[in-house]
PDB file of N, CA and C in Angstrom:
ATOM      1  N   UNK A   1      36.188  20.377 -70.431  1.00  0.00           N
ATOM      2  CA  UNK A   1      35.115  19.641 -69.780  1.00  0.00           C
ATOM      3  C   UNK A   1      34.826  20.257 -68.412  1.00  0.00           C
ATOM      4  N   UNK A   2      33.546  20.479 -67.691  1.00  0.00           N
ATOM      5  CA  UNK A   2      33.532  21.100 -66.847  1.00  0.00           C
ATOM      6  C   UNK A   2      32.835  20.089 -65.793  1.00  0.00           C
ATOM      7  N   UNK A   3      33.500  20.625 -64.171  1.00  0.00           N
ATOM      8  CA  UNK A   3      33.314  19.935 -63.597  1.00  0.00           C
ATOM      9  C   UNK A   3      31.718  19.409 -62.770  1.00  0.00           C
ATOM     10  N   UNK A   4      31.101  20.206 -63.273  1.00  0.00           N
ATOM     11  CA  UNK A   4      29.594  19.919 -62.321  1.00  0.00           C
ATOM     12  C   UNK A   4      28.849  19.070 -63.679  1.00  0.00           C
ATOM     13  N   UNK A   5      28.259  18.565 -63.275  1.00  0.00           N
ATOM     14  CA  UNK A   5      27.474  17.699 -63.999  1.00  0.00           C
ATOM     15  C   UNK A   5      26.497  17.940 -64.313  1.00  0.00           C
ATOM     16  N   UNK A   6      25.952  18.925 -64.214  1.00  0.00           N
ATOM     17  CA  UNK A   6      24.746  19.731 -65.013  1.00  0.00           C
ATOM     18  C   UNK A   6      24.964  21.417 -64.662  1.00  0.00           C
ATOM     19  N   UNK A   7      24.162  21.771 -66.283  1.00  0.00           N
ATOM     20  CA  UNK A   7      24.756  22.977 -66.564  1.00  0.00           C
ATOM     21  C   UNK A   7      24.384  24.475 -65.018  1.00  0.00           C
ATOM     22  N   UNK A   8      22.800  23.508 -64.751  1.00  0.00           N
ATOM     23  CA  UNK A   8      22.389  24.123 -63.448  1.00  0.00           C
ATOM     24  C   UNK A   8      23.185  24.612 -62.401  1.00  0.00           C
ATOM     25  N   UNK A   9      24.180  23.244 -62.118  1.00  0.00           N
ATOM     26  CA  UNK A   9      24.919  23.535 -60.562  1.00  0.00           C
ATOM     27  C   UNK A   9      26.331  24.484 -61.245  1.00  0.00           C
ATOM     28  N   UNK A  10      26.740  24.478 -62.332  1.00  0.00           N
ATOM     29  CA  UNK A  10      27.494  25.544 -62.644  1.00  0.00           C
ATOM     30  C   UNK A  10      27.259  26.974 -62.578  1.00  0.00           C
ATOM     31  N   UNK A  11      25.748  27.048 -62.833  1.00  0.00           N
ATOM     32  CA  UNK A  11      25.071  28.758 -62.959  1.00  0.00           C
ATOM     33  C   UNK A  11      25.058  29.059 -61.423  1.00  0.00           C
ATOM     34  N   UNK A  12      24.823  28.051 -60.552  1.00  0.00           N
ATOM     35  CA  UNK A  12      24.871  28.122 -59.330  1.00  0.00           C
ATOM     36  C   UNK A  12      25.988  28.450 -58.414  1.00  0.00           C
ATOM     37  N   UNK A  13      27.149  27.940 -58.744  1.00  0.00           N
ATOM     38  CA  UNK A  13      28.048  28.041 -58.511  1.00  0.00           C
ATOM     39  C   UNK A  13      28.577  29.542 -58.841  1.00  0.00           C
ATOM     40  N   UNK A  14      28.163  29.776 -60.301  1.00  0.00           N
ATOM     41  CA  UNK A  14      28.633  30.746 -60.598  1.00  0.00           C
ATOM     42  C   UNK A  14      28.018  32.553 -60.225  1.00  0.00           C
ATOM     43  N   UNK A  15      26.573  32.186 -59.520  1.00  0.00           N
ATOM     44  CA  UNK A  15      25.432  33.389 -59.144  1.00  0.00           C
ATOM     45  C   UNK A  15      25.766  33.231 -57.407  1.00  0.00           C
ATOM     46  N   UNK A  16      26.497  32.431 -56.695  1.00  0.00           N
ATOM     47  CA  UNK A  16      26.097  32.699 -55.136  1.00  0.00           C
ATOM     48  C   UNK A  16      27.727  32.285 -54.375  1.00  0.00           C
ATOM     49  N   UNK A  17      28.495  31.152 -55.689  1.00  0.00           N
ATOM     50  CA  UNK A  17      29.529  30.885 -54.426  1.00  0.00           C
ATOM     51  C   UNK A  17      30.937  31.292 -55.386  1.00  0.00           C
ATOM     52  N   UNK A  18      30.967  31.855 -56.322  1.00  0.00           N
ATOM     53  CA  UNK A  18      31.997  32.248 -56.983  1.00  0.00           C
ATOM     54  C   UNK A  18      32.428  33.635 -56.713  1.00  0.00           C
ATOM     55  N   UNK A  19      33.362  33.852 -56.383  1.00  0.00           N
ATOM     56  CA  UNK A  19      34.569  35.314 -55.887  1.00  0.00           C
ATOM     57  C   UNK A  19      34.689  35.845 -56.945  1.00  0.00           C
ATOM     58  N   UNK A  20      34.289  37.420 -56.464  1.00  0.00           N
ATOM     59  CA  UNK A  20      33.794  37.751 -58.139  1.00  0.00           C
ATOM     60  C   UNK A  20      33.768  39.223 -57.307  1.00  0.00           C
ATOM     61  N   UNK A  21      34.614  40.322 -58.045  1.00  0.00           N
ATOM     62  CA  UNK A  21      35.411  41.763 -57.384  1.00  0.00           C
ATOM     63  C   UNK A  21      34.020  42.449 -58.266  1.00  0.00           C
ATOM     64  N   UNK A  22      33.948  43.607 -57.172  1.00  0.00           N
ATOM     65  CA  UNK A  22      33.004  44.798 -57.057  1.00  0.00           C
ATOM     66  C   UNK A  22      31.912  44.657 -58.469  1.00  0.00           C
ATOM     67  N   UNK A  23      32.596  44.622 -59.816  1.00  0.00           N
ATOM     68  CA  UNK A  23      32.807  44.910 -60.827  1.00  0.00           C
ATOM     69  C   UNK A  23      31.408  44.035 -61.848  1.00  0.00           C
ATOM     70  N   UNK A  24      31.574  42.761 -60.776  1.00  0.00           N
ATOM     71  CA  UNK A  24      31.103  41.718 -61.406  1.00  0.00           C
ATOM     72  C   UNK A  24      32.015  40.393 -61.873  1.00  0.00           C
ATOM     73  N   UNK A  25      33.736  40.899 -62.355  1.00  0.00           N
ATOM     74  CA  UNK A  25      34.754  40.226 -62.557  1.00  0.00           C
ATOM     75  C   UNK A  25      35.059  38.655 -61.918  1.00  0.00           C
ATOM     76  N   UNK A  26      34.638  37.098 -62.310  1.00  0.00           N
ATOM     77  CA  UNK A  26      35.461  36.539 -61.574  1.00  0.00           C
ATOM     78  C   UNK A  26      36.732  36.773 -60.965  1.00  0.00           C
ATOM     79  N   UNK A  27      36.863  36.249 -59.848  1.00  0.00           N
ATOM     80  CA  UNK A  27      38.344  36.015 -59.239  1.00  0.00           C
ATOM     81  C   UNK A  27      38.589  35.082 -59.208  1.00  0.00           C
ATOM     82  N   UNK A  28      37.217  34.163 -58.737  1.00  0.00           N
ATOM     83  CA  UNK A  28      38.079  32.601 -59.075  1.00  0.00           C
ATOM     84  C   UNK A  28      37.618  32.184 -60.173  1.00  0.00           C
ATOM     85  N   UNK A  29      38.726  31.395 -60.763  1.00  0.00           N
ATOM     86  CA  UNK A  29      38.590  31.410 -62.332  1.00  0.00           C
ATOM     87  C   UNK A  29      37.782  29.745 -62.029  1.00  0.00           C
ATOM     88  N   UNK A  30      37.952  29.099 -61.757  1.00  0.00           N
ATOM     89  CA  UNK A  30      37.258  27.846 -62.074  1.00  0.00           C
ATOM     90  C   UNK A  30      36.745  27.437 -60.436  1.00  0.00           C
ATOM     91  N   UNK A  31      35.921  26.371 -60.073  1.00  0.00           N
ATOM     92  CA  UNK A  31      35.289  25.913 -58.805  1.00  0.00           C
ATOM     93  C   UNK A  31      36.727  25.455 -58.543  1.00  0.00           C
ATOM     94  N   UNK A  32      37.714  25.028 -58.715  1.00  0.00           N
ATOM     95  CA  UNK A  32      38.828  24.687 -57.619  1.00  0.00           C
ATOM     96  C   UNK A  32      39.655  25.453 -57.364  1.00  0.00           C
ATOM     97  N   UNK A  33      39.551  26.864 -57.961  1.00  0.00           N
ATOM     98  CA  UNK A  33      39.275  28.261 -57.042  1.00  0.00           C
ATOM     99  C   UNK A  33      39.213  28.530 -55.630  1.00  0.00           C
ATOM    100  N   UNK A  34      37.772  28.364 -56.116  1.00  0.00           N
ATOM    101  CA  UNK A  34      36.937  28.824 -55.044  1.00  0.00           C
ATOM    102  C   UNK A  34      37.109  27.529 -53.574  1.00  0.00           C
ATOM    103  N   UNK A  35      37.509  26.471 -53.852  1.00  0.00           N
ATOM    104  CA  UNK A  35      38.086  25.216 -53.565  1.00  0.00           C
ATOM    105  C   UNK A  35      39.307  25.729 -52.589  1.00  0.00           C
ATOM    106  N   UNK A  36      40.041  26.338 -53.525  1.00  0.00           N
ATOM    107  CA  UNK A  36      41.372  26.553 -52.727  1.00  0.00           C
ATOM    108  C   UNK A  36      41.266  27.887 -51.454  1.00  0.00           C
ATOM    109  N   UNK A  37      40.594  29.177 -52.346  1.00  0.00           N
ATOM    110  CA  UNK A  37      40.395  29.901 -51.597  1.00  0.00           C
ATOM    111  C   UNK A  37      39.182  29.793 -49.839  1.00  0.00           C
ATOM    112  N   UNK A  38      38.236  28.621 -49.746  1.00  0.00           N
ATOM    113  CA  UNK A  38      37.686  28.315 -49.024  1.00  0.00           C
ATOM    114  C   UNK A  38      38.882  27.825 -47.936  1.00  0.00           C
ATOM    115  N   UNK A  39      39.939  26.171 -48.495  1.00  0.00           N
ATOM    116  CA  UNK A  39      40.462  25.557 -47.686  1.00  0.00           C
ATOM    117  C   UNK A  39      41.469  26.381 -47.040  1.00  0.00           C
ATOM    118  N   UNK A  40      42.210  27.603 -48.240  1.00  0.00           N
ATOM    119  CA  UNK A  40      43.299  28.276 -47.511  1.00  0.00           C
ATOM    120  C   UNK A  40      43.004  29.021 -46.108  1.00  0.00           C
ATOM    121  N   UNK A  41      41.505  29.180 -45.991  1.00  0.00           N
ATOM    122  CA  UNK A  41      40.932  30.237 -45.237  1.00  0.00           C
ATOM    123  C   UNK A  41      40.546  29.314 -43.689  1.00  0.00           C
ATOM    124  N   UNK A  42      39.884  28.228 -44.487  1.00  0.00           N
ATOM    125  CA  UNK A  42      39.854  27.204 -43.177  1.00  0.00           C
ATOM    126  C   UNK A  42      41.117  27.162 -42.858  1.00  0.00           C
ATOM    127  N   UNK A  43      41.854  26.770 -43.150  1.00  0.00           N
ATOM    128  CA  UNK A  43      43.217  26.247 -42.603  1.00  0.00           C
ATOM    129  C   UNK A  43      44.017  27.373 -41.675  1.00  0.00           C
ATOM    130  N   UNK A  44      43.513  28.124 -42.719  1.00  0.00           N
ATOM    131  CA  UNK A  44      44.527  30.047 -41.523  1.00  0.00           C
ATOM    132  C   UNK A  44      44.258  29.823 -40.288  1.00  0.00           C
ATOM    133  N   UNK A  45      43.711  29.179 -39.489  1.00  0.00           N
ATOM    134  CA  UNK A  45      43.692  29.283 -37.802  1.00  0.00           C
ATOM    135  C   UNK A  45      44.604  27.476 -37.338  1.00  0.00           C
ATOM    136  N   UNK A  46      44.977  26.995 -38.391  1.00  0.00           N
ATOM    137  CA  UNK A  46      45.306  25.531 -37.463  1.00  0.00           C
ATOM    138  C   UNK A  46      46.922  26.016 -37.079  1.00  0.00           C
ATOM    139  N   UNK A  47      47.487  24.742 -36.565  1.00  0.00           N
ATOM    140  CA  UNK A  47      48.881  24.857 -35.950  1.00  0.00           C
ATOM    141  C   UNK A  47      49.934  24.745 -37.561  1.00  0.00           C
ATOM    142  N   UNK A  48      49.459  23.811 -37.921  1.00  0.00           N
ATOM    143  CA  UNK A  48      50.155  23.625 -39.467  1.00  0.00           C
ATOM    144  C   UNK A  48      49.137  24.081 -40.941  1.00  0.00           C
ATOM    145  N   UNK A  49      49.020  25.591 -41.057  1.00  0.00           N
ATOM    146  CA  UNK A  49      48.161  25.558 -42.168  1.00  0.00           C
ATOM    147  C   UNK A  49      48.017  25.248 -43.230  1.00  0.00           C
ATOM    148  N   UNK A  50      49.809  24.851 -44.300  1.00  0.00           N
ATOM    149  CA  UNK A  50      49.766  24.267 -45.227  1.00  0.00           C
ATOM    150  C   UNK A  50      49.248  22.659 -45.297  1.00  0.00           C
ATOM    151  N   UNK A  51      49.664  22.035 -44.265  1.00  0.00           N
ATOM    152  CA  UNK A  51      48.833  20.829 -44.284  1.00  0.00           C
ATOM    153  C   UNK A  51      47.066  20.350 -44.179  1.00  0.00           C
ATOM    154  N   UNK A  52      46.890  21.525 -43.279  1.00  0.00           N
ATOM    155  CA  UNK A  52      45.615  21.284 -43.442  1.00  0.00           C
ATOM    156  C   UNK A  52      45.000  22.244 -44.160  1.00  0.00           C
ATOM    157  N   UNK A  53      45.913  23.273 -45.263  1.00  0.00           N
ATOM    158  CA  UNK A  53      44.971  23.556 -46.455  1.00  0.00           C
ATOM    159  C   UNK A  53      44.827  22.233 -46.943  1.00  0.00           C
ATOM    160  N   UNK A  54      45.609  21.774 -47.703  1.00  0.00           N
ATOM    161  CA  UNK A  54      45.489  20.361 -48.128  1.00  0.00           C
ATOM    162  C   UNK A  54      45.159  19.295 -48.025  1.00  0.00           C
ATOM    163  N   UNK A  55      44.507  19.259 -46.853  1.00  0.00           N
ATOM    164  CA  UNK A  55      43.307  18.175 -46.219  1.00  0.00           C
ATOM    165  C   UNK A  55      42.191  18.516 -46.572  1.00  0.00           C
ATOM    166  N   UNK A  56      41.972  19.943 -46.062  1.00  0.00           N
ATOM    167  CA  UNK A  56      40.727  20.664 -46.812  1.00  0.00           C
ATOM    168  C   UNK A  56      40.222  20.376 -47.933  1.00  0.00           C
ATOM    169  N   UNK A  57      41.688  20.809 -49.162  1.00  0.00           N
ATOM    170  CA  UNK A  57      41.128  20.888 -50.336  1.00  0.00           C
ATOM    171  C   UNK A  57      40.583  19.770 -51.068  1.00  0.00           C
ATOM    172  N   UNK A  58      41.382  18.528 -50.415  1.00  0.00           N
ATOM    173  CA  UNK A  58      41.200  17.402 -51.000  1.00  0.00           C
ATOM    174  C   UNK A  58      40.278  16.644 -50.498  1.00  0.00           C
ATOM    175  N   UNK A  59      39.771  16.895 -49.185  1.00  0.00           N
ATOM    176  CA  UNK A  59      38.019  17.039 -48.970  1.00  0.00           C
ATOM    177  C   UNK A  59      36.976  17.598 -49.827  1.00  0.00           C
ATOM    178  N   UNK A  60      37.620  18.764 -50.225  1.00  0.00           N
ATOM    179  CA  UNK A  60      36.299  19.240 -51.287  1.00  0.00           C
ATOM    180  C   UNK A  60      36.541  18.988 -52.841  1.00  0.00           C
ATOM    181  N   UNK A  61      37.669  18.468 -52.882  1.00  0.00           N
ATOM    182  CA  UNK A  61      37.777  17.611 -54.319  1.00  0.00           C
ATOM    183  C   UNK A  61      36.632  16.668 -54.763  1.00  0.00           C
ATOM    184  N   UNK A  62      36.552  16.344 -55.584  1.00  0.00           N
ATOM    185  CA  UNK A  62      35.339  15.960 -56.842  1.00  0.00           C
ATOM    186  C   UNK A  62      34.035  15.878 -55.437  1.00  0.00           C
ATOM    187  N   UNK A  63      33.823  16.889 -55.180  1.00  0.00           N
ATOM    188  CA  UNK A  63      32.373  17.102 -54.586  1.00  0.00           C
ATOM    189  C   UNK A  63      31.987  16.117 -53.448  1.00  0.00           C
ATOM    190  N   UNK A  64      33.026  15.855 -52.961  1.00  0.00           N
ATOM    191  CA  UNK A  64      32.979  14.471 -51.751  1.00  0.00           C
ATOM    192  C   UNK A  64      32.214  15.225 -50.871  1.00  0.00           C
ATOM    193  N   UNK A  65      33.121  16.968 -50.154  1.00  0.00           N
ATOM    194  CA  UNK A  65      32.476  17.049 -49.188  1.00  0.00           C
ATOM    195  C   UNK A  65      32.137  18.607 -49.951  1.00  0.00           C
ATOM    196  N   UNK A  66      30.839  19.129 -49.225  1.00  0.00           N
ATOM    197  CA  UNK A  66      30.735  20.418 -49.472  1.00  0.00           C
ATOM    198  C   UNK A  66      30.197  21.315 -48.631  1.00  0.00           C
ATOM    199  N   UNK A  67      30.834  22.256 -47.776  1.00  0.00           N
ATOM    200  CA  UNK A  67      30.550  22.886 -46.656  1.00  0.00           C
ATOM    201  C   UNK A  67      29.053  23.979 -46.919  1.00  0.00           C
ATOM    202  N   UNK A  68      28.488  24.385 -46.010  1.00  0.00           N
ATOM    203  CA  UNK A  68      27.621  25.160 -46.122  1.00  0.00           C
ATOM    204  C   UNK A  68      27.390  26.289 -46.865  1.00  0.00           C
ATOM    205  N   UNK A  69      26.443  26.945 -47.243  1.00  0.00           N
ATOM    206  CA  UNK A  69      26.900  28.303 -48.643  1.00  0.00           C
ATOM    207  C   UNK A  69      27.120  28.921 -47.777  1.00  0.00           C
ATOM    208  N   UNK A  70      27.260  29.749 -46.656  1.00  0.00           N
ATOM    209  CA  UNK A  70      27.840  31.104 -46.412  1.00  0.00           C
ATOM    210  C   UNK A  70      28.925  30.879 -45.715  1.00  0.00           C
ATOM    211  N   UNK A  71      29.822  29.681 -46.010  1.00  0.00           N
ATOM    212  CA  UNK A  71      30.854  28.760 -46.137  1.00  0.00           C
ATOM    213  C   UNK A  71      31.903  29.083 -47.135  1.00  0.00           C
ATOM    214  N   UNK A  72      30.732  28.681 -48.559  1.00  0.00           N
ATOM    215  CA  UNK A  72      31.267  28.460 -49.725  1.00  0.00           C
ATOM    216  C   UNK A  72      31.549  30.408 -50.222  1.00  0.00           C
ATOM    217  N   UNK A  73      30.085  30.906 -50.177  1.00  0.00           N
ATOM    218  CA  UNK A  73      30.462  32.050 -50.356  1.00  0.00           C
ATOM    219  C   UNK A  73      31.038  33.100 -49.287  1.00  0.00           C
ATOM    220  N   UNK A  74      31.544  33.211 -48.560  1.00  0.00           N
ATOM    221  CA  UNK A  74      32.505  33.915 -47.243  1.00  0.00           C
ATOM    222  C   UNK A  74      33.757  33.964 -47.286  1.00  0.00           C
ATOM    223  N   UNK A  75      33.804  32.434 -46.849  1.00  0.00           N
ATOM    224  CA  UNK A  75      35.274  32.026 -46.340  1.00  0.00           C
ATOM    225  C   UNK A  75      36.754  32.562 -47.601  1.00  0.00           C
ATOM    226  N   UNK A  76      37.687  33.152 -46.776  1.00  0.00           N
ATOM    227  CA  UNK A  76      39.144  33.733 -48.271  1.00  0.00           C
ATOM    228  C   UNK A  76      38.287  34.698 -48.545  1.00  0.00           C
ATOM    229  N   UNK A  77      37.450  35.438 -48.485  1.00  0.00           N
ATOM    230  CA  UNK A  77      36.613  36.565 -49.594  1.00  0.00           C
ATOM    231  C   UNK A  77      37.535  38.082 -49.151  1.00  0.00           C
ATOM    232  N   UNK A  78      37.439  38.109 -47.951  1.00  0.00           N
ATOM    233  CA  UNK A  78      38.188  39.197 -46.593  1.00  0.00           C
ATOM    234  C   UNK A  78      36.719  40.198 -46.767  1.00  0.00           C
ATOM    235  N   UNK A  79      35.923  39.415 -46.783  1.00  0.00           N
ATOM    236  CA  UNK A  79      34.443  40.182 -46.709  1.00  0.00           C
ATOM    237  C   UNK A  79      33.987  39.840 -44.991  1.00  0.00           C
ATOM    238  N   UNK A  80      33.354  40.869 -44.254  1.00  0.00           N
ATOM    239  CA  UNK A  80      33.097  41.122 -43.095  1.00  0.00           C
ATOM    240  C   UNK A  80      31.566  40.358 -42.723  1.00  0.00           C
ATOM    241  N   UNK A  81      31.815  38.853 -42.870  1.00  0.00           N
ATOM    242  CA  UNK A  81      30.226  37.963 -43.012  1.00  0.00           C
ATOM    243  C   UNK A  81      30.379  37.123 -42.100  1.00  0.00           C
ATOM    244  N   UNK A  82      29.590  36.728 -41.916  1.00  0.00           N
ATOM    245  CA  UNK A  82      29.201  34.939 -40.739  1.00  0.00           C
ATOM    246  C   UNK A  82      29.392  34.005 -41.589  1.00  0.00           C
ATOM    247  N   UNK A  83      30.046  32.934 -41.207  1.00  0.00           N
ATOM    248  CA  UNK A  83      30.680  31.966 -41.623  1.00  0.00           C
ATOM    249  C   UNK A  83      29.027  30.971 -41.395  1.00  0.00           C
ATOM    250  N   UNK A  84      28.327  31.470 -40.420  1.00  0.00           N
ATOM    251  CA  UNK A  84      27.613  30.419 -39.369  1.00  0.00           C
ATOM    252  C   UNK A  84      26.573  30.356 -40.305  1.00  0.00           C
ATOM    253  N   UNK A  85      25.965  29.301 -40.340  1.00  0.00           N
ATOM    254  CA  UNK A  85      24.668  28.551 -41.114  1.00  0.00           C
ATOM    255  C   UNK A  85      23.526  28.209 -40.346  1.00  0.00           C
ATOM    256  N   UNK A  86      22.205  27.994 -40.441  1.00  0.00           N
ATOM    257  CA  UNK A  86      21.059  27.414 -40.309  1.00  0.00           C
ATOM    258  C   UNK A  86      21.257  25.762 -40.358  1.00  0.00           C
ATOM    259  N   UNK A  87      20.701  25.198 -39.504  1.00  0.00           N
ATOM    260  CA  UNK A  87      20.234  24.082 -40.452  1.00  0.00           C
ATOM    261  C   UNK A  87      19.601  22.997 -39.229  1.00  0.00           C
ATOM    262  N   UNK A  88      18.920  22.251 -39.681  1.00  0.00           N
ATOM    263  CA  UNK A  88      18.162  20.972 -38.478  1.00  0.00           C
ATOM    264  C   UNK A  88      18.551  19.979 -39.020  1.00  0.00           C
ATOM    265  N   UNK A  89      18.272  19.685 -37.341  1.00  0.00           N
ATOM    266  CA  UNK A  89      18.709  18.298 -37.038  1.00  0.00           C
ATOM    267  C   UNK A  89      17.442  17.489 -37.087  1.00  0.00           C
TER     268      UNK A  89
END
């Protein structure tokens, strides 16, 4: 059973925020993947990073919270990008 609720936000997921080597190859095999590899990456700068991977992740568990795309696609990649987003207030 897959986790997005229409087949759309999966293709989506899978064309802009899925870790995916030179090749074309996923790396992350499913969105809590890409889940883990986001929070591990947030977390690399706190005082306790295993804990607050795990705050992270369980923030972005069943789609509660979802950070910005060059967020989603950046962050854990060890790709040389801006984390930083657009957006109004």
């Amino acid at each position: 059973m897959s986790r997005f609720s229409a087949p759309i936000a999966e293709q989506i997921w899978d064309m802009k925020y899925r870790l995916k080597d030179e090749g074309g190859k996923p790396l992350d095999g499913t969105v809590e993947d890409s889940w883990r590899r986001v929070a591990r990456d947030l977390a690399s700068v706190e005082r306790d990073p295993a804990l607050w991977e795990e705050r992270f992740y369980d923030a972005l568990a069943d789609f509660r919270f979802l950070p910005a795309g060059r967020i989603l696609a950046g962050a854990g990649t060890g790709r040389s990008v801006t984390l930083f987003n657009c957006f109004v207030m």
